[in-house]
Protein backbone atom coordinates (compact mmCIF):
# COMPACT_ATOMS: atom_id res chain seq x y z
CA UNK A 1 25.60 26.18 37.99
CA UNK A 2 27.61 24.33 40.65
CA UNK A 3 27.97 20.20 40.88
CA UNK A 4 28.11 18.77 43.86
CA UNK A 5 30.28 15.49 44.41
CA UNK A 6 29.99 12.92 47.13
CA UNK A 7 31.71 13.63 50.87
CA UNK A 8 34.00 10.67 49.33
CA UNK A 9 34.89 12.58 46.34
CA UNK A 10 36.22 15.19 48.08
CA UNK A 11 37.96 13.38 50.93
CA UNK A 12 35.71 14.56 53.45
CA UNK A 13 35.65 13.35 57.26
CA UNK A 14 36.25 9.87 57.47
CA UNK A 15 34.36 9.22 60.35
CA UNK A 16 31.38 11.64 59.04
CA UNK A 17 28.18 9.36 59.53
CA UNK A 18 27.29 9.80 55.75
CA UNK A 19 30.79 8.33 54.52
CA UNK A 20 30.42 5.93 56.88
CA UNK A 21 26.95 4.56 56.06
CA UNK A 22 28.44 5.12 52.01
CA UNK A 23 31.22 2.62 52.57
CA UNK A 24 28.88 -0.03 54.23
CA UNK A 25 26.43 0.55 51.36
CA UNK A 26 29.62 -0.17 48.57
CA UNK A 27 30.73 -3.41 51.14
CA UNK A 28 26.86 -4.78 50.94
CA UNK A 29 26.55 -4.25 47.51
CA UNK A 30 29.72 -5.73 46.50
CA UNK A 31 29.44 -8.94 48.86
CA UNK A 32 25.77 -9.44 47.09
CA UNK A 33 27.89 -8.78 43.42
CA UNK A 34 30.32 -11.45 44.83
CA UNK A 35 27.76 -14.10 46.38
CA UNK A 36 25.39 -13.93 43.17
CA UNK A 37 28.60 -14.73 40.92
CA UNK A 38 29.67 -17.86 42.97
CA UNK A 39 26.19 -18.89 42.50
CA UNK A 40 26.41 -18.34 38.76
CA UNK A 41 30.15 -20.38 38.61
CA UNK A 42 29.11 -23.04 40.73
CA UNK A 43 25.85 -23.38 38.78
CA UNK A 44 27.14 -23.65 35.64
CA UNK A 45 30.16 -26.04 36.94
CA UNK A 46 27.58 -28.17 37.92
CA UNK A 47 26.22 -28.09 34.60
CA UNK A 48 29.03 -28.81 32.85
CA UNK A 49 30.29 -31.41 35.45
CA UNK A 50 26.32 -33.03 35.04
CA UNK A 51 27.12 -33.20 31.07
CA UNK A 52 30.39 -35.23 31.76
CA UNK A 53 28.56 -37.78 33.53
CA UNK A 54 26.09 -38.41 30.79
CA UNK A 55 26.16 -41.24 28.49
């Protein structure tokens, strides 16, 4: 039985149209990781700077 890696895993062609299409996949998914944890910091600073304010 044989296991077959990624083209990444095995440093294949860099300008191979799958390795290519892989990287932009791993950029779009990490710029979504990114924006959806600002949201979650800025909400809850927001909550925590709302909780100041009250009396």
């Amino acid at each position: 039985m044989s296991i077959y890696a990624c083209s990444i895993c095995f440093f294949g062609a860099p300008e191979d149209p799958m390795n290519i299409g892989l990287r932009a996949a791993v950029v779009c998914m990490l710029a979504i990781l990114v924006l959806l944890f600002g949201f979650f910091i800025k909400f809850f600073a927001s909550v925590s700077k709302r909780s100041n304010l009250a009396p």
